[in-house]
N, C-alpha and C. Protein backbone atom coordinates (compact mmCIF):
# COMPACT_ATOMS: atom_id res chain seq x y z
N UNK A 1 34.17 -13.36 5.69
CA UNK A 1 33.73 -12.46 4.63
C UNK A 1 33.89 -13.16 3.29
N UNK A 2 33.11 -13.02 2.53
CA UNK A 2 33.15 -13.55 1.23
C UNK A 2 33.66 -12.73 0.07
N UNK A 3 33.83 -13.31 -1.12
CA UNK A 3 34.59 -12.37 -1.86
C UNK A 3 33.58 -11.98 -2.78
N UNK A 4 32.44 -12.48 -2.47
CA UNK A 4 31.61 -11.83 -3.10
C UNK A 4 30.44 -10.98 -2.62
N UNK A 5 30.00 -9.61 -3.12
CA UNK A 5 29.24 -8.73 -2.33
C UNK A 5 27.57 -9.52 -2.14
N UNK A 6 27.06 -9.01 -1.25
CA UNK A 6 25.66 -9.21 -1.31
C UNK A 6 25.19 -8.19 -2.08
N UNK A 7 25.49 -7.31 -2.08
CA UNK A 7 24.45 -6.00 -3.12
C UNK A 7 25.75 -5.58 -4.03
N UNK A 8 24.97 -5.12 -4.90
CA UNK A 8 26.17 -4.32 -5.55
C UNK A 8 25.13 -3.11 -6.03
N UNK A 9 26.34 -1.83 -6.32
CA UNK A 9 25.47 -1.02 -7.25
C UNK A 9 25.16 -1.11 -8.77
N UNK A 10 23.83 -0.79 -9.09
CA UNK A 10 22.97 -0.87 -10.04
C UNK A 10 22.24 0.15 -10.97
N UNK A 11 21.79 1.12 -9.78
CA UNK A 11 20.59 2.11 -10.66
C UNK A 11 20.84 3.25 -9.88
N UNK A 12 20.66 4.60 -10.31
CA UNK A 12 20.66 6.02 -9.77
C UNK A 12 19.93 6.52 -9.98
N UNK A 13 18.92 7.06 -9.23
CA UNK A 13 17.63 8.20 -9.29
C UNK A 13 17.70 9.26 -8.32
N UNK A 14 17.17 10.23 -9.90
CA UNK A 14 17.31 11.71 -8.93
C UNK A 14 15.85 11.98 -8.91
N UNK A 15 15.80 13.07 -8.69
CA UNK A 15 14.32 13.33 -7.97
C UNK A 15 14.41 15.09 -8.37
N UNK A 16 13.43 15.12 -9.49
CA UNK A 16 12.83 16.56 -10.48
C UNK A 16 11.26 17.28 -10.29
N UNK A 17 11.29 17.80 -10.17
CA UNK A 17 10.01 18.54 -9.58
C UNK A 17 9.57 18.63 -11.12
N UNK A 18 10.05 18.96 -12.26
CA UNK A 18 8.96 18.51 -13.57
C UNK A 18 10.05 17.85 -14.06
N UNK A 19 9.22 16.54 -14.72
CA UNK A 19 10.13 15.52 -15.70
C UNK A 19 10.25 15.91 -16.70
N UNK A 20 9.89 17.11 -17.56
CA UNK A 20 10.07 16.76 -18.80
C UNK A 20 11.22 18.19 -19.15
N UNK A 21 11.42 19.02 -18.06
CA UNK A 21 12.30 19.80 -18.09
C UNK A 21 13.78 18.98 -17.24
N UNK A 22 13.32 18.08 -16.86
CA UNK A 22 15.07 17.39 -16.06
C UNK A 22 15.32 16.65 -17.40
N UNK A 23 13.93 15.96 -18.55
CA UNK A 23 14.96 14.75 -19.40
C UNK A 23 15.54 15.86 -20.41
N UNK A 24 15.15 16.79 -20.83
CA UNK A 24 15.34 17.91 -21.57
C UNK A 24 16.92 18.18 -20.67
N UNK A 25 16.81 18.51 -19.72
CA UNK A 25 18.45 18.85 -19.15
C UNK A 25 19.32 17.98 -19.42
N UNK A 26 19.13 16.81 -19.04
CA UNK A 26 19.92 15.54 -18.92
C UNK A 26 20.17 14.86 -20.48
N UNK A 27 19.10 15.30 -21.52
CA UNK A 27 19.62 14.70 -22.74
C UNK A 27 20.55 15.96 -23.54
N UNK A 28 20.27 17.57 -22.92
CA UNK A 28 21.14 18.48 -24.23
C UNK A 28 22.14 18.34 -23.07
N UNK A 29 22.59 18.19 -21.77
CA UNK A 29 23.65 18.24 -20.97
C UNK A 29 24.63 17.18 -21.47
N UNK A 30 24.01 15.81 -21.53
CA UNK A 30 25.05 14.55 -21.04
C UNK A 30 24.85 13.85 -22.72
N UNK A 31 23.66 14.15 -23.20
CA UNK A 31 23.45 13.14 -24.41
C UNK A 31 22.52 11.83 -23.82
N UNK A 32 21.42 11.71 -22.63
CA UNK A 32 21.19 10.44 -22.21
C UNK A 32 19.92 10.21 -23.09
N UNK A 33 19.64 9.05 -22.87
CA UNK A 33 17.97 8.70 -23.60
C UNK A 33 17.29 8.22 -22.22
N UNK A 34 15.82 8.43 -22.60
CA UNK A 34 14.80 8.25 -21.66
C UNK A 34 14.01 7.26 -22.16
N UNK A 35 13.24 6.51 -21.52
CA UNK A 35 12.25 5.62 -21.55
C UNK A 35 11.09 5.97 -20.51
N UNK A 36 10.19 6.40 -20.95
CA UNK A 36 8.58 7.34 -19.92
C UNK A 36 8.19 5.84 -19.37
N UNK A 37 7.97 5.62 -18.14
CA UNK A 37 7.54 4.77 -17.06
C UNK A 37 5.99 5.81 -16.45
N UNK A 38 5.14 5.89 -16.93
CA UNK A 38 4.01 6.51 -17.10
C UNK A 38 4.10 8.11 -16.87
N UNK A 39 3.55 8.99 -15.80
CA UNK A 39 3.90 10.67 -16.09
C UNK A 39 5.03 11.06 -14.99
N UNK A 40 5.12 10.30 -14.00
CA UNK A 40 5.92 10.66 -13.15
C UNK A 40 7.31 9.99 -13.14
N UNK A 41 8.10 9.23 -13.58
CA UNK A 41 9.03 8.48 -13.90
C UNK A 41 9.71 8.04 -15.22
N UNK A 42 11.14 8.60 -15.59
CA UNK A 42 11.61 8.51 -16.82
C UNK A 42 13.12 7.51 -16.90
N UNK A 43 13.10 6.65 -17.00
CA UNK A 43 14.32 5.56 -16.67
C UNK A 43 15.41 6.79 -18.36
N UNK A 44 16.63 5.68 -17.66
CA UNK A 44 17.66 6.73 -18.12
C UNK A 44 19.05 5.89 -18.52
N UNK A 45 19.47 5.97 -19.74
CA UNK A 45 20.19 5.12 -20.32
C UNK A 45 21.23 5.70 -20.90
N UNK A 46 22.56 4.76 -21.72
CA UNK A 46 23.51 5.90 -22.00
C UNK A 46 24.05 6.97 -21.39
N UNK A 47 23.85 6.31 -19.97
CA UNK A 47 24.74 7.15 -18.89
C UNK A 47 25.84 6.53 -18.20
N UNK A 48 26.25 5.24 -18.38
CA UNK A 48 27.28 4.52 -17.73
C UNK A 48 26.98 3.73 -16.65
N UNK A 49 25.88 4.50 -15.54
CA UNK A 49 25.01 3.42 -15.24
C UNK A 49 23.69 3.30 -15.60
N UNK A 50 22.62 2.63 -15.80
CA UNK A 50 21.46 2.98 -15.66
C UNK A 50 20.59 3.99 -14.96
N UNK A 51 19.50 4.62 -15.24
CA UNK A 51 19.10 5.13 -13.48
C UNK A 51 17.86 5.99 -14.07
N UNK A 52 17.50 6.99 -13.38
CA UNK A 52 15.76 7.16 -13.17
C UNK A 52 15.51 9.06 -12.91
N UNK A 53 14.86 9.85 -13.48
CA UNK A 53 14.39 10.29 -13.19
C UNK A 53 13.16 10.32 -12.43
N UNK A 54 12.72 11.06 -11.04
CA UNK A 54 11.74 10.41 -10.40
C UNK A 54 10.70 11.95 -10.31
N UNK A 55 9.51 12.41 -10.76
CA UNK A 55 8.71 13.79 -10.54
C UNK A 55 8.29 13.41 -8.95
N UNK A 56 8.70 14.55 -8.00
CA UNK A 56 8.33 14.51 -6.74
C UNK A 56 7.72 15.68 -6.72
N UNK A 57 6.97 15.88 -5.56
CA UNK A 57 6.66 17.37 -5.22
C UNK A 57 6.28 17.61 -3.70
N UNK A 58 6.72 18.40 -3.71
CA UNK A 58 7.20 19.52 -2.20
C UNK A 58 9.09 19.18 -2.12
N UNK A 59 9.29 19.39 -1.17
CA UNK A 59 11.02 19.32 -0.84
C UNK A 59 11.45 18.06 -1.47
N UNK A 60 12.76 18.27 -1.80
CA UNK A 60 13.16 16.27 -2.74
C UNK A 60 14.55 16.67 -1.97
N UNK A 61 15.57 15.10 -1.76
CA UNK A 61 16.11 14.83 -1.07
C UNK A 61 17.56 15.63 -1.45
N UNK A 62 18.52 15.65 -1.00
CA UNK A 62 19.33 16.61 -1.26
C UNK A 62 20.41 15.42 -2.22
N UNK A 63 20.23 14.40 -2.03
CA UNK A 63 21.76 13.69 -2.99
C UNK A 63 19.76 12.91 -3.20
N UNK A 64 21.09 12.12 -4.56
CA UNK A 64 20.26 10.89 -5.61
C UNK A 64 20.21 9.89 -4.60
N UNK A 65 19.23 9.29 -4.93
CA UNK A 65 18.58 8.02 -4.42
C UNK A 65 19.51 6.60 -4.97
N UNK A 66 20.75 6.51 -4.10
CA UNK A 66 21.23 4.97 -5.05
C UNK A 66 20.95 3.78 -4.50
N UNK A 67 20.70 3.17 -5.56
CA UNK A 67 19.61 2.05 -5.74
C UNK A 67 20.65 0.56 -6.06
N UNK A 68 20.52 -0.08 -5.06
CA UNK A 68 21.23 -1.67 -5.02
C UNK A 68 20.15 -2.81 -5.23
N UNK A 69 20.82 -3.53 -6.03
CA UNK A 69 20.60 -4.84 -6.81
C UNK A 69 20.52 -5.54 -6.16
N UNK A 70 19.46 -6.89 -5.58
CA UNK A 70 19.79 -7.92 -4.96
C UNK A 70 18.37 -9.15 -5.55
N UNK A 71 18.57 -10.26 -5.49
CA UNK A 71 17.97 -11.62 -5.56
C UNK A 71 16.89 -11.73 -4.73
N UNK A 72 17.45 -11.31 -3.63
CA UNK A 72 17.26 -11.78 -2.12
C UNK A 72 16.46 -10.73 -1.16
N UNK A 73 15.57 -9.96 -1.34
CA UNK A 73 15.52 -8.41 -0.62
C UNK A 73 14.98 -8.82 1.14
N UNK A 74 14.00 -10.23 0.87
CA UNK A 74 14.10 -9.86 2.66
C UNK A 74 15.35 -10.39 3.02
N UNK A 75 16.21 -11.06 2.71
CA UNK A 75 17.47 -11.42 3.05
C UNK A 75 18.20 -10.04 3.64
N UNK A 76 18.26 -9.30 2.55
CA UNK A 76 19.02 -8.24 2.23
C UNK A 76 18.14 -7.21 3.93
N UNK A 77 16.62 -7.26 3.28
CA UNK A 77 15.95 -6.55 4.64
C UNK A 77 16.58 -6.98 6.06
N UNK A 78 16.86 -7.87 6.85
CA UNK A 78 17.79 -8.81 7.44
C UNK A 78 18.87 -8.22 7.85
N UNK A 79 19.52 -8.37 7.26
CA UNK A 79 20.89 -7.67 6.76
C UNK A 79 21.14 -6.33 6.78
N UNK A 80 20.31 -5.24 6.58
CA UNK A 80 20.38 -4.31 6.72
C UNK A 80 20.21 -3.63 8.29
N UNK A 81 19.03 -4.12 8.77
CA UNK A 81 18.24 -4.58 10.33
C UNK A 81 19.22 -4.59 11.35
N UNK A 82 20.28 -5.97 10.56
CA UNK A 82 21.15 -6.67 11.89
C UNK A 82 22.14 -5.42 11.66
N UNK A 83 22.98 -4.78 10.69
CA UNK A 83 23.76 -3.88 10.81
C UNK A 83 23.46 -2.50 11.22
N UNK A 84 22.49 -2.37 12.00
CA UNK A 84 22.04 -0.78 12.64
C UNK A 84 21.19 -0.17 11.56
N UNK A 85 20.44 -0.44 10.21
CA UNK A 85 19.89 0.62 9.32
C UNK A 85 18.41 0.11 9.95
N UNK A 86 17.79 1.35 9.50
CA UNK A 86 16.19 1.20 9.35
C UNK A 86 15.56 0.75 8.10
N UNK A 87 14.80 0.23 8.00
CA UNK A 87 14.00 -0.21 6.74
C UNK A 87 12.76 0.46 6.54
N UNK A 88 12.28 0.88 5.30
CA UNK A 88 11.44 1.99 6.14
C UNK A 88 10.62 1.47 4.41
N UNK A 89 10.18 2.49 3.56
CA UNK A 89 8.92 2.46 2.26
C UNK A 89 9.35 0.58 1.92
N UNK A 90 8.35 0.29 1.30
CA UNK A 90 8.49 -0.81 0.20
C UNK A 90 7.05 -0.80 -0.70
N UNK A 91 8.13 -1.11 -2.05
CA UNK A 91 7.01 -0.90 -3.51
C UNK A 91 7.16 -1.56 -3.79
N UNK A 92 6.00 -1.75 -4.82
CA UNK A 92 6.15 -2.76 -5.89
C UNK A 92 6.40 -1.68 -7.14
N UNK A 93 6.69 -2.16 -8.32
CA UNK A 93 6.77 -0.98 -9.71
C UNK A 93 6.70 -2.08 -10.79
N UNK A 94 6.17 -1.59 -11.76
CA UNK A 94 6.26 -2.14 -13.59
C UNK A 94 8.01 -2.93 -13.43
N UNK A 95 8.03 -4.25 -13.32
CA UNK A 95 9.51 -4.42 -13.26
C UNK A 95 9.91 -5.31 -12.38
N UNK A 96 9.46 -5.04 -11.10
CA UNK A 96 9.94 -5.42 -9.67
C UNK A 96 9.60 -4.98 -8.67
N UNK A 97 10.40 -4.47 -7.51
CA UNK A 97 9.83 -4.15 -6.06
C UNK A 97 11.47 -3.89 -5.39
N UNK A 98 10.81 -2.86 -4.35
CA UNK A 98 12.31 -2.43 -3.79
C UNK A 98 11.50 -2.01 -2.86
N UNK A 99 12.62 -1.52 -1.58
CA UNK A 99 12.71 -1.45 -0.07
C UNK A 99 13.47 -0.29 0.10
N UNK A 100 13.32 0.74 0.74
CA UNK A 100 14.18 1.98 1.03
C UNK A 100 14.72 1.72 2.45
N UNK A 101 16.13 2.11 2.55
CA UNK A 101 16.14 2.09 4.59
C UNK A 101 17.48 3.24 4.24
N UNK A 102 17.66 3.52 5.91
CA UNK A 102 18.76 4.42 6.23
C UNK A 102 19.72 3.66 6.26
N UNK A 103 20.99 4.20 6.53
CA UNK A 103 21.81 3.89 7.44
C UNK A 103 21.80 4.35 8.55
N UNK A 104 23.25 4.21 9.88
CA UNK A 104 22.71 4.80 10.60
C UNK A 104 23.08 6.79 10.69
N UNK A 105 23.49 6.70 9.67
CA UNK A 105 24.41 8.32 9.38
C UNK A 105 22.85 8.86 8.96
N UNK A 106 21.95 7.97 8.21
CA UNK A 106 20.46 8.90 7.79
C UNK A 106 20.75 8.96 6.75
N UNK A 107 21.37 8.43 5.80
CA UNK A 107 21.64 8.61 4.29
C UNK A 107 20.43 7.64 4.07
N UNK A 108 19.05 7.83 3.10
CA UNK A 108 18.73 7.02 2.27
C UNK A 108 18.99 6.35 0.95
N UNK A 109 18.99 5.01 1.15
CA UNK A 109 19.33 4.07 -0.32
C UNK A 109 18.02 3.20 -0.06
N UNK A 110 18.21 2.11 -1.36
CA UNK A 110 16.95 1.26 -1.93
C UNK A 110 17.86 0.22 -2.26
N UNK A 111 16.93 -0.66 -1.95
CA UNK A 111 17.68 -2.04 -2.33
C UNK A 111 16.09 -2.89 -3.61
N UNK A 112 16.61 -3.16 -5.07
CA UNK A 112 15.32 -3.59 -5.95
C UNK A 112 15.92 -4.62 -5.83
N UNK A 113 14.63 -5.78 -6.65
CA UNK A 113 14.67 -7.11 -7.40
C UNK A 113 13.61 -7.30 -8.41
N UNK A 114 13.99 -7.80 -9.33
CA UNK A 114 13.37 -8.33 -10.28
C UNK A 114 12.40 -9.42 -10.01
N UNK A 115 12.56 -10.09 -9.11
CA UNK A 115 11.73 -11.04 -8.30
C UNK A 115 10.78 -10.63 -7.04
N UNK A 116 9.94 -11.36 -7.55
CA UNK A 116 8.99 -11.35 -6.85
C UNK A 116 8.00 -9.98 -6.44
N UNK A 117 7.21 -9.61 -5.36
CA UNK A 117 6.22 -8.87 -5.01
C UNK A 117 6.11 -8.37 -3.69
N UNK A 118 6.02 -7.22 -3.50
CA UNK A 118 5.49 -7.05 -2.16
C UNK A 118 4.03 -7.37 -1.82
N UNK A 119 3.28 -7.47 -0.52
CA UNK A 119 2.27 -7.82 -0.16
C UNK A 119 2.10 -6.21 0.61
N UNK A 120 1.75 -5.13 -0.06
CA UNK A 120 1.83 -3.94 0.33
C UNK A 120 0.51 -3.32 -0.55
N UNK A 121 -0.45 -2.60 0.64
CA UNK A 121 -1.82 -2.48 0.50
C UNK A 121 -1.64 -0.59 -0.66
């Protein structure tokens, strides 16, 4: 084992059925600032960590979406694979590209990078 992690945490996104009533919550609640990532997505700052409002619609997931940092994502894809998770969406976004998988409990997380692209139609 190394003393250093392969992922670490990075980014937190929740998931709001209208964005402009969650940044409205989240800025008279906590004090955060927003940055609009076009109509459906509001990144989120001055919160201790970074992280994301996300506009979904129909049912949204019951906990936040946390989102791990890595260099390396098919590495990381790999890695996730060999330890029992599923790998399941991959995006690209204004920014980078990330990979969603389970564990095997069914909790979803995301693993982004700043590098590089998916080849995703």
């Amino acid at each position: 084992m190394t003393d250093t992690p392969l992922a670490r945490l990075d980014y937190v996104e929740l998931q709001v059925d209208d964005l402009e009533r969650g940044k409205a919550f989240y800025q008279k609640a906590f004090g955060w600032t927003f940055e609009d990532y076009g109509p459906d997505y509001a990144a989120f700052t001055n919160a201790g960590l970074d992280g994301g409002l996300a506009r979904v619609d129909g049912p949204k997931a019951t906990n936040a979406l946390i989102v791990l940092k890595s260099d390396d994502l098919e590495a990381l894809e790999q890695s996730v694979s060999d330890a029992g998770g599923q790998v399941g969406e991959k995006l690209n976004f204004p920014g980078g590209r990330r990979f969603h998988f389970t564990d095997p409990a069914g909790n979803e997380l995301a693993i982004w990078s700043d590098i590089g692209e998916y080849d995703v139609d």
